[in-house]
C-alpha atoms as a PDB file:
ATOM      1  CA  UNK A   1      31.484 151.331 157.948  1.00  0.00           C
ATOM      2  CA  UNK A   2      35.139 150.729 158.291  1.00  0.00           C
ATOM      3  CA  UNK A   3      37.485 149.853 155.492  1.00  0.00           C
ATOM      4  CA  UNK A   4      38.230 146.190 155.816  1.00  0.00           C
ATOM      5  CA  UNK A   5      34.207 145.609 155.785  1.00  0.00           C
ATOM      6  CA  UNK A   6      33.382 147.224 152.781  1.00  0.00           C
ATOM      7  CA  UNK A   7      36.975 145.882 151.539  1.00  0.00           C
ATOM      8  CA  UNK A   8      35.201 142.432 152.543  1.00  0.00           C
ATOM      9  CA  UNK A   9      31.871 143.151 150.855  1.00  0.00           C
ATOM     10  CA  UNK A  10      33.318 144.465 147.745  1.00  0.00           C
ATOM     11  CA  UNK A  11      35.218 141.343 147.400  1.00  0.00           C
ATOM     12  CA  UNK A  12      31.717 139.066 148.088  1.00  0.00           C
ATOM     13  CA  UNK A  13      30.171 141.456 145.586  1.00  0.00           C
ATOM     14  CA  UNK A  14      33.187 140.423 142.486  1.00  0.00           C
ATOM     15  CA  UNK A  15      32.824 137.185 143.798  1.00  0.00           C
ATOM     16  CA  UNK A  16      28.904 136.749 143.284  1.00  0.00           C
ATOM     17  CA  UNK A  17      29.233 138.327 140.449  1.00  0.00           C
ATOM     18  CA  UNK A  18      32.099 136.193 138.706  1.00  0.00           C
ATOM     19  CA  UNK A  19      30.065 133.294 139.627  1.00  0.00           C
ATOM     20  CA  UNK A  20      26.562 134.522 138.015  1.00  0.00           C
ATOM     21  CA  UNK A  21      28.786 135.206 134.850  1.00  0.00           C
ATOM     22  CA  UNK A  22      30.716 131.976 134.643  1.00  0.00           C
ATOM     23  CA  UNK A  23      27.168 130.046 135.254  1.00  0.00           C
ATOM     24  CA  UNK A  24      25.561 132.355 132.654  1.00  0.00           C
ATOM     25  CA  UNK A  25      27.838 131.880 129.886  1.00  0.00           C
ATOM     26  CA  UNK A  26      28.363 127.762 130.748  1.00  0.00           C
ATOM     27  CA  UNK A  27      24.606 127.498 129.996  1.00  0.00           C
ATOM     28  CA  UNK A  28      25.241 124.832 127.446  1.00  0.00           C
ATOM     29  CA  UNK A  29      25.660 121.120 127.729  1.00  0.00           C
ATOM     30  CA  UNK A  30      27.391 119.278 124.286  1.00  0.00           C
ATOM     31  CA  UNK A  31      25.028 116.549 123.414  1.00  0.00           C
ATOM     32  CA  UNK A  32      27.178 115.611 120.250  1.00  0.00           C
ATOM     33  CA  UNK A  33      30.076 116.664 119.379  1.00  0.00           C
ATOM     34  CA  UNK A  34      30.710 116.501 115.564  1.00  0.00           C
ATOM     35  CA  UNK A  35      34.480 116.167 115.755  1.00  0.00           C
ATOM     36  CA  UNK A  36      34.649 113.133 117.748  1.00  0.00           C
ATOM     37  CA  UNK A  37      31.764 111.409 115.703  1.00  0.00           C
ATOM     38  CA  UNK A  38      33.207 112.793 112.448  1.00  0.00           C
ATOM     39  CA  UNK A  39      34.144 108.709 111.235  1.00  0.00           C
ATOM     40  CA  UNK A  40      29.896 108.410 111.853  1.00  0.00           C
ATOM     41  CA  UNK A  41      29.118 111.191 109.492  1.00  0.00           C
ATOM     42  CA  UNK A  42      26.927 109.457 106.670  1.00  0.00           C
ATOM     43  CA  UNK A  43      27.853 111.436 103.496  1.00  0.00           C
ATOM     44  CA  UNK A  44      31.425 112.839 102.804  1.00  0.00           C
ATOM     45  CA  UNK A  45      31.473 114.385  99.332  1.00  0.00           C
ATOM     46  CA  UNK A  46      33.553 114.319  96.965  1.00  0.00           C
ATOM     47  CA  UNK A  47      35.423 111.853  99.487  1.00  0.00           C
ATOM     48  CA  UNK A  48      36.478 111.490 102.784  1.00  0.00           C
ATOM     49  CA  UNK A  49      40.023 113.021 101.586  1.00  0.00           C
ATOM     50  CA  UNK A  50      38.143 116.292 101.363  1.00  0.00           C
ATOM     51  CA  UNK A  51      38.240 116.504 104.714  1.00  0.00           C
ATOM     52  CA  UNK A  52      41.056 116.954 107.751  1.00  0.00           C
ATOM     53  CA  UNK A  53      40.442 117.426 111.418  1.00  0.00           C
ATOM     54  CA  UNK A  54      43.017 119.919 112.360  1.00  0.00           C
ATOM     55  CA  UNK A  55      43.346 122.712 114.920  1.00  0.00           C
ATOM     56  CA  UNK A  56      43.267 125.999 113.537  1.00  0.00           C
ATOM     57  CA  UNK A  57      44.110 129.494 115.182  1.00  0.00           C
ATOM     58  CA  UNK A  58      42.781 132.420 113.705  1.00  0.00           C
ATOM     59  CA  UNK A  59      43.906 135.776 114.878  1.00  0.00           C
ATOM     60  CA  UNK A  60      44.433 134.743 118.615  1.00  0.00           C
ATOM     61  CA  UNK A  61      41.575 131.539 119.059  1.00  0.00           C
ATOM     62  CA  UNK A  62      42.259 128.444 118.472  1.00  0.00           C
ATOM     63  CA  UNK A  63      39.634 125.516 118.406  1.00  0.00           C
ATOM     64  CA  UNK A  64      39.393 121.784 116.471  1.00  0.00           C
ATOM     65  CA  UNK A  65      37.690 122.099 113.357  1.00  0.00           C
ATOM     66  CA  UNK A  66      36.694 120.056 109.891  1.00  0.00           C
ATOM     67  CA  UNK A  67      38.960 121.974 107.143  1.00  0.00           C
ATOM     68  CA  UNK A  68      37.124 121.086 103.932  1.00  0.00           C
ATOM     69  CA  UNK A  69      39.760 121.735 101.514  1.00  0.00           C
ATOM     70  CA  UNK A  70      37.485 122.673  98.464  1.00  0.00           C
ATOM     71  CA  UNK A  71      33.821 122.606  97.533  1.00  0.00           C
ATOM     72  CA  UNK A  72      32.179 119.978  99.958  1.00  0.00           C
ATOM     73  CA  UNK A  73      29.287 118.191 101.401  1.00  0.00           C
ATOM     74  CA  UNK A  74      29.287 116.777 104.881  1.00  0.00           C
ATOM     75  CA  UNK A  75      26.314 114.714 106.860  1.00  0.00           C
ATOM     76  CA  UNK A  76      25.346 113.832 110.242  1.00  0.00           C
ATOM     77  CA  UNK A  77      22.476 111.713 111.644  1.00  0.00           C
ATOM     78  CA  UNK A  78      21.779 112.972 115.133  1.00  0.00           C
ATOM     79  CA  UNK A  79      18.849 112.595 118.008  1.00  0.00           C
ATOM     80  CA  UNK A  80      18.276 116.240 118.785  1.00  0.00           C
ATOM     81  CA  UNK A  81      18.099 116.696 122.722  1.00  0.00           C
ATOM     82  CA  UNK A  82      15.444 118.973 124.416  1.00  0.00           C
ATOM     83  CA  UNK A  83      15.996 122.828 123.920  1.00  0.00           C
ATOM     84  CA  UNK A  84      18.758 121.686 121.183  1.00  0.00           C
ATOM     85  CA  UNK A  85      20.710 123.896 119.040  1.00  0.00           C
ATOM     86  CA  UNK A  86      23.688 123.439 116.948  1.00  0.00           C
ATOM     87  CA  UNK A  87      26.653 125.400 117.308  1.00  0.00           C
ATOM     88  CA  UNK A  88      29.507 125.953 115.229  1.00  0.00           C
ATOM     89  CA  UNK A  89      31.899 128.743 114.256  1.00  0.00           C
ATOM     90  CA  UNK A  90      32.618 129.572 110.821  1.00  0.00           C
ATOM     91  CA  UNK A  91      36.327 130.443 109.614  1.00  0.00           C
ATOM     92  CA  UNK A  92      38.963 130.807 106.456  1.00  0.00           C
ATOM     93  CA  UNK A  93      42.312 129.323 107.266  1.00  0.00           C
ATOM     94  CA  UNK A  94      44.733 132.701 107.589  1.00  0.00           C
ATOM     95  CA  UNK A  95      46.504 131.745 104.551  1.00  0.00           C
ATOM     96  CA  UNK A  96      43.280 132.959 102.254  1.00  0.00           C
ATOM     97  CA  UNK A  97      42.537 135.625 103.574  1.00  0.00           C
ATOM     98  CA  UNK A  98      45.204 137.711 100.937  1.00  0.00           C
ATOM     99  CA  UNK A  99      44.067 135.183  98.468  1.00  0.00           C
ATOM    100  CA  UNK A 100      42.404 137.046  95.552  1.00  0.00           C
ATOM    101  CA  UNK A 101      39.107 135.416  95.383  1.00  0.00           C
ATOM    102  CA  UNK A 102      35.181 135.623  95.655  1.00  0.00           C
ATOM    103  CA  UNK A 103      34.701 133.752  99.427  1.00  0.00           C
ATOM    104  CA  UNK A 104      32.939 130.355 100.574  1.00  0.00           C
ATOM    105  CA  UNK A 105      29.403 129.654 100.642  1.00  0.00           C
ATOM    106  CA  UNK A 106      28.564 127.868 103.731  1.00  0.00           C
ATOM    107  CA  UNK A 107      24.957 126.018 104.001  1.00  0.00           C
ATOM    108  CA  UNK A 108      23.901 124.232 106.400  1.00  0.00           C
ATOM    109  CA  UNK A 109      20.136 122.503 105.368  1.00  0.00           C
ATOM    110  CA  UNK A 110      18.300 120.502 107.996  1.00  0.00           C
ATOM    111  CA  UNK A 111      16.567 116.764 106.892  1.00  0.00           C
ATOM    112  CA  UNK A 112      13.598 116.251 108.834  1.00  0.00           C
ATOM    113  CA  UNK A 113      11.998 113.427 107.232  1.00  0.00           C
ATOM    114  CA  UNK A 114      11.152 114.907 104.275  1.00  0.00           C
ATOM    115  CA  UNK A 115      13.636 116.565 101.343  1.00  0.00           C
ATOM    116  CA  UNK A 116      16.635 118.716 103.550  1.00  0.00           C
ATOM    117  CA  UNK A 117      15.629 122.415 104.144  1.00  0.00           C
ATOM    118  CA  UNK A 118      18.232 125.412 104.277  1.00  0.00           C
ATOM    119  CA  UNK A 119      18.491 126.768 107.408  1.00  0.00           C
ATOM    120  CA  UNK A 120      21.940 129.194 107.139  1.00  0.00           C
ATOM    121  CA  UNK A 121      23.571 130.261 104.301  1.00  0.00           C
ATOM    122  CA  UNK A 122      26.818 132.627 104.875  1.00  0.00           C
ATOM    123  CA  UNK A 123      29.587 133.886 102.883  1.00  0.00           C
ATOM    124  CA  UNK A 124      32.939 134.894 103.967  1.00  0.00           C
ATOM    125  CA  UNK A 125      35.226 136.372 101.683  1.00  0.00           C
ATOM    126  CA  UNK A 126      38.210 137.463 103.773  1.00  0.00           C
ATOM    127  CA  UNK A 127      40.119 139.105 101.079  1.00  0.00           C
ATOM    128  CA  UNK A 128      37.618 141.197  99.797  1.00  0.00           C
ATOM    129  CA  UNK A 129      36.455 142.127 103.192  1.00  0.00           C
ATOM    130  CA  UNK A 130      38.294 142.179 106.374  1.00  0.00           C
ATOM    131  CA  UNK A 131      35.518 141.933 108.634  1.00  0.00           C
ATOM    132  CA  UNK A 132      35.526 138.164 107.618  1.00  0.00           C
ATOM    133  CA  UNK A 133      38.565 137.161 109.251  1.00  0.00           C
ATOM    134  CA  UNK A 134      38.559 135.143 112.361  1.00  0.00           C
ATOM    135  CA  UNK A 135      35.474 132.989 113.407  1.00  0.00           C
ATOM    136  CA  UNK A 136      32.281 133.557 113.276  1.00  0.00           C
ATOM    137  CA  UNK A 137      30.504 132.099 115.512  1.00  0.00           C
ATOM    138  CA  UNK A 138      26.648 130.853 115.147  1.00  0.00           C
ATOM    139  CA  UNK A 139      23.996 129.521 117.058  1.00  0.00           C
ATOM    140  CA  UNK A 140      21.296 127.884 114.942  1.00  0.00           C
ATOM    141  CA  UNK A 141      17.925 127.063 117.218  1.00  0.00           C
ATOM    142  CA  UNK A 142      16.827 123.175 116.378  1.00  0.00           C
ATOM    143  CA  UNK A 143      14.622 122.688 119.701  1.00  0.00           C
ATOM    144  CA  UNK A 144      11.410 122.455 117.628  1.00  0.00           C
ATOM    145  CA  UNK A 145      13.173 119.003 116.516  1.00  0.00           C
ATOM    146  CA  UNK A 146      13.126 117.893 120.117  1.00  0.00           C
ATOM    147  CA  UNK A 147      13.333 114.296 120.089  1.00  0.00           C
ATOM    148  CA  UNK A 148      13.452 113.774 116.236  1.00  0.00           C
ATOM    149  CA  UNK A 149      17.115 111.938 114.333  1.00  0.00           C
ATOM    150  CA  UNK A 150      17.773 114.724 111.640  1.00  0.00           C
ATOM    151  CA  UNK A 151      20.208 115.100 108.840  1.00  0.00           C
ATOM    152  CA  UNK A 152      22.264 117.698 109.535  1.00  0.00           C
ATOM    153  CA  UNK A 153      24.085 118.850 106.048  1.00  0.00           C
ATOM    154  CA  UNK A 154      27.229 120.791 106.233  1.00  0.00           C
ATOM    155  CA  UNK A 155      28.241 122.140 102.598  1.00  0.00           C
ATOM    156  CA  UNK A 156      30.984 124.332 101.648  1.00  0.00           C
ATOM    157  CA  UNK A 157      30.589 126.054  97.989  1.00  0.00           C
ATOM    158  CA  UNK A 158      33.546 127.713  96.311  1.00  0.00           C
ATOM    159  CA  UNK A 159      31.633 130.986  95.067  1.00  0.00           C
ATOM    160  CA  UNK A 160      28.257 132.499  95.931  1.00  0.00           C
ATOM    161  CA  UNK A 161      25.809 131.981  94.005  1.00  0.00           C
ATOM    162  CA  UNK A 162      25.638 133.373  90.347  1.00  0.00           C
ATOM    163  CA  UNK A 163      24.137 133.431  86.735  1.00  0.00           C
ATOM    164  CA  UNK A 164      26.691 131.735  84.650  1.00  0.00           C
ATOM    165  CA  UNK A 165      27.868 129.480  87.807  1.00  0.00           C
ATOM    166  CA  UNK A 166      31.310 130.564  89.015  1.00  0.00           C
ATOM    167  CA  UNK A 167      33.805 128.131  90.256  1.00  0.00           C
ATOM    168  CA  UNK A 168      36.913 130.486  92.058  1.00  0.00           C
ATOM    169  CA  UNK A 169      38.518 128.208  94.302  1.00  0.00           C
ATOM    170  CA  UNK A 170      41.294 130.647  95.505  1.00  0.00           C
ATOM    171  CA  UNK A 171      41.993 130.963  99.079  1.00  0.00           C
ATOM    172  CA  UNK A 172      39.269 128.308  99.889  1.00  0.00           C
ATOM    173  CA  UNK A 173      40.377 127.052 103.236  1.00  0.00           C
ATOM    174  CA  UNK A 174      36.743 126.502 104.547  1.00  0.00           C
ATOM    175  CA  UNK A 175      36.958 125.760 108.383  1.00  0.00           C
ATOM    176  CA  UNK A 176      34.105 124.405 110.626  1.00  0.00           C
ATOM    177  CA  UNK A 177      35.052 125.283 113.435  1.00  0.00           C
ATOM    178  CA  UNK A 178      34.106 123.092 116.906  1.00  0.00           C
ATOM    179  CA  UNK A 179      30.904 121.995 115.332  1.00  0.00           C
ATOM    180  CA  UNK A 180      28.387 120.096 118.007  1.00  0.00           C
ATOM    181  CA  UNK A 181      24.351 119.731 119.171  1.00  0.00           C
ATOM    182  CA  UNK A 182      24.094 121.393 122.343  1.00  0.00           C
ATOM    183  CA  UNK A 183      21.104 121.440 125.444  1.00  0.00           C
ATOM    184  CA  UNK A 184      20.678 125.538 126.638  1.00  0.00           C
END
């Protein structure tokens, strides 16, 4: 074969292939994104002043998120779409991460109707260990609510959990980070 034809077919070969990957990886369509409906959310705890909507970079991606600027309690009534799943990415704001403390406890619980079940539970604690900076993202399957409104509860905790109760608030910039109900 001469060179411009396999130059040709090489090129149709990065081509097919770019396009398989960018389909791939676009896979998801945003049924609800939490950001724009975050005046709809039906609990804000302590108060809505908890909360900011604010762009935050960490390391070198940026995205919108909820910055929950201590311990915290967030909840959304959505319809969850067929093959649903709701995706978010978990972050401390750069500033904590040299912040001598013990981490955030993120929860997310599910309300299906009956009393709210816990369906993540994570703790980053960027200071104590590295691997915690930047975002984290997650993917948490819902599709067996197909159809069903839910109560989605977003908490933020300012320690893990422990026997007395500990309350270390230092470097607790919780981030949620482009939260929204997806279709895969």
């Amino acid at each position: 074969m001469k060179r411009p034809a396999l130059l040709l077919i090489g090129v149709l070969v990065i081509l097919l292939l770019g396009w398989w990957l960018f389909r791939s990886g676009g896979g998801e369509t945003v049924a609800v994104n939490l950001i724009d409906q975050f005046a709809t959310a039906t609990d804000k705890r302590p108060s809505a002043d908890t909360f900011e909507i604010v762009q935050a970079k960490l390391g070198e991606k940026t995205m919108p998120a909820i910055f929950a600027k201590g311990p915290s309690r967030l909840v959304y009534e959505v319809t969850v779409p067929e093959k649903g799943a709701l995706k978010f990415s978990l972050g401390i704001k750069e500033e904590g991460w040299t912040v001598e403390g013990d981490g955030v406890l993120f929860r997310v619980l599910l309300g299906a109707g009956g009393p709210a079940e816990e369906i993540m539970n994570v703790i980053l604690n960027p200071f104590g260990n590295p691997g915690d900076r930047g975002w984290h993202d997650m993917t948490l399957d819902l599709s067996e609510y197909a159809g069903e409104k839910v109560e989605l509860f977003f908490n933020t905790n300012s320690s893990g959990p422990s026997r007395p109760p500990k309350d270390d608030r230092n470097g607790d910039f919780a981030l949620w980070g482009a939260p929204r109900v997806v279709t895969e």
